[in-house]
C-alpha atoms as a PDB file:
ATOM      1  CA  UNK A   1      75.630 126.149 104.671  1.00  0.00           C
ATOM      2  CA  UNK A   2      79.174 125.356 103.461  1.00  0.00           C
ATOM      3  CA  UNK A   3      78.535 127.665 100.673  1.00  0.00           C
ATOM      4  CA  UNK A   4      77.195 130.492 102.440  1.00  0.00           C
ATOM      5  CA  UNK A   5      80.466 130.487 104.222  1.00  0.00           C
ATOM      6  CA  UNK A   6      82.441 130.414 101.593  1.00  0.00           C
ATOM      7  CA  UNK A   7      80.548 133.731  99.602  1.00  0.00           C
ATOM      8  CA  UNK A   8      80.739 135.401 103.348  1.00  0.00           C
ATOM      9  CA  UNK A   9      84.370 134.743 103.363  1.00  0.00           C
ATOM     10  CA  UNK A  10      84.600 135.923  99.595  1.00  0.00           C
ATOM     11  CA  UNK A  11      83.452 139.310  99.990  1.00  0.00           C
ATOM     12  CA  UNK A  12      85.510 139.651 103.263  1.00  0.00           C
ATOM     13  CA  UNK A  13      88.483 139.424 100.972  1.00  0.00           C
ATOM     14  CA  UNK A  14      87.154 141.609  98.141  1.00  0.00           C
ATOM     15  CA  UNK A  15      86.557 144.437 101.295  1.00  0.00           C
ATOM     16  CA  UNK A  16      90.188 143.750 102.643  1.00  0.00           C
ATOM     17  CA  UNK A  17      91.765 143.680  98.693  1.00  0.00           C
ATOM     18  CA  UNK A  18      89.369 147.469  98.261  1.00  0.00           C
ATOM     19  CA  UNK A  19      90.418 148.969 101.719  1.00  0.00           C
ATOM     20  CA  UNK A  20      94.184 147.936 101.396  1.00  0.00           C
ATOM     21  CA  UNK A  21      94.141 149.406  97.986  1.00  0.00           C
ATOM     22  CA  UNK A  22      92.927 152.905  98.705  1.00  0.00           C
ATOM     23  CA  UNK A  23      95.079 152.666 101.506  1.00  0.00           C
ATOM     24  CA  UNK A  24      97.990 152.223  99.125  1.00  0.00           C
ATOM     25  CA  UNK A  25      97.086 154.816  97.055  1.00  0.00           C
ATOM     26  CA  UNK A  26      96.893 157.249  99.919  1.00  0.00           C
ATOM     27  CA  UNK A  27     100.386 156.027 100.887  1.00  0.00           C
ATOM     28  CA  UNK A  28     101.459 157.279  97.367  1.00  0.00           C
ATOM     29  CA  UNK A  29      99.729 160.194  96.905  1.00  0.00           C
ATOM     30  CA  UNK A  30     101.137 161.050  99.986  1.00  0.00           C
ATOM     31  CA  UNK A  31     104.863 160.477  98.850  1.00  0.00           C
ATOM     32  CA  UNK A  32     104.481 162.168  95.517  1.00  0.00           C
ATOM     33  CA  UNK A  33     103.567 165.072  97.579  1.00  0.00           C
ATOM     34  CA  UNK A  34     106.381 165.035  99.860  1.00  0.00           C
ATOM     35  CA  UNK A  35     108.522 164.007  96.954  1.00  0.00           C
ATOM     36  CA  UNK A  36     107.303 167.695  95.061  1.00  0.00           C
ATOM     37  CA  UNK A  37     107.848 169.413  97.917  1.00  0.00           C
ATOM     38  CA  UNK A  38     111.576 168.828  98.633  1.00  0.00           C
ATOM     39  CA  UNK A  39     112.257 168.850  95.196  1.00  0.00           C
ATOM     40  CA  UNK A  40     110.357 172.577  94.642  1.00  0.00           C
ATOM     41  CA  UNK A  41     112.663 173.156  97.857  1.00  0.00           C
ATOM     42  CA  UNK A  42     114.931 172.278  96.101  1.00  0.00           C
ATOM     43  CA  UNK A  43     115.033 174.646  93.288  1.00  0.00           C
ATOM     44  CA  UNK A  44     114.132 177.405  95.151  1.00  0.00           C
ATOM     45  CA  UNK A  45     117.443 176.961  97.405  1.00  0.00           C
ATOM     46  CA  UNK A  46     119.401 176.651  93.993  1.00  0.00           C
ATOM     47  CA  UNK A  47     118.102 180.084  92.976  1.00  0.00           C
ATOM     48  CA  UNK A  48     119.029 181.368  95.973  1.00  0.00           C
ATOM     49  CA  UNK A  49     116.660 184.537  96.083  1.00  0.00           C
ATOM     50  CA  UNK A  50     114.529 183.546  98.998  1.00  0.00           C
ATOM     51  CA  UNK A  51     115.335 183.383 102.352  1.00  0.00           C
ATOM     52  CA  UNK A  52     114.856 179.684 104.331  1.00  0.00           C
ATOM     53  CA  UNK A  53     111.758 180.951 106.086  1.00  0.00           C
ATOM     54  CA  UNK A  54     110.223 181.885 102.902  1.00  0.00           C
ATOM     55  CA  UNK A  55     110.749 178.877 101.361  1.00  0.00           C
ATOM     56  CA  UNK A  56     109.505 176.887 104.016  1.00  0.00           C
ATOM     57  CA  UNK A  57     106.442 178.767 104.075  1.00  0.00           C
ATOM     58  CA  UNK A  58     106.214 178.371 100.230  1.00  0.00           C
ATOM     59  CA  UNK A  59     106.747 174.317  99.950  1.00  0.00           C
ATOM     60  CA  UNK A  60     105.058 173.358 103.510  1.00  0.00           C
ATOM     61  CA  UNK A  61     108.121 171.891 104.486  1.00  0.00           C
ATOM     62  CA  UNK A  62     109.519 173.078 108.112  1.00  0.00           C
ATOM     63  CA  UNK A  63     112.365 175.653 108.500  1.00  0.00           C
ATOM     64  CA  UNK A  64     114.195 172.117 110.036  1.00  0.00           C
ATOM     65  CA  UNK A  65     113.715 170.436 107.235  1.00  0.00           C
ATOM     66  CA  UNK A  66     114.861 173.086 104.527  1.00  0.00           C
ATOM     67  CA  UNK A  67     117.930 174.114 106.586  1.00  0.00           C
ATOM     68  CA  UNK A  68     118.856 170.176 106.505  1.00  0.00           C
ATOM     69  CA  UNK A  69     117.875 170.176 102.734  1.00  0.00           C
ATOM     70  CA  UNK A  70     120.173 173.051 102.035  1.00  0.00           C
ATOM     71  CA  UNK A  71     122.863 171.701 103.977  1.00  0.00           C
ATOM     72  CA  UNK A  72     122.718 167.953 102.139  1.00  0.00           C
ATOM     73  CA  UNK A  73     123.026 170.069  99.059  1.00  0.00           C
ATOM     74  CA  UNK A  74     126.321 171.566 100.269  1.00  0.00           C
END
């Protein structure tokens, strides 16, 4: 019986140690997104050829959130 246990409570932690890793890779996929698209923000602000709507539109980032980029950059 003892051992029975102990195999039940063995592939409880290899679920837990599976799930917490894909979770952790969504967690950084999901930053080196974010990460790409202030940074593309950010070039496209440097070039200056396209208005802040435009490059929100482009990047997925908010108008908010490029108007605070541009103005960090200042």
């Amino acid at each position: 019986m003892c051992e029975a246990v102990e195999e039940f409570a063995e592939k409880i932690a290899v679920r837990r140690e599976a799930r917490g890793k894909r979770e952790g890779r969504r967690e950084g996929e999901a930053l080196g997104k974010r990460e790409t698209m202030f940074a593309t923000a950010k070039r496209l602000l440097a070039n200056g050829k396209l208005m802040l709507k435009e490059i929100a539109e482009c990047t997925g980032l908010s108008l908010v959130q490029v108007k605070e980029l541009k103005a960090s950059m200042a």
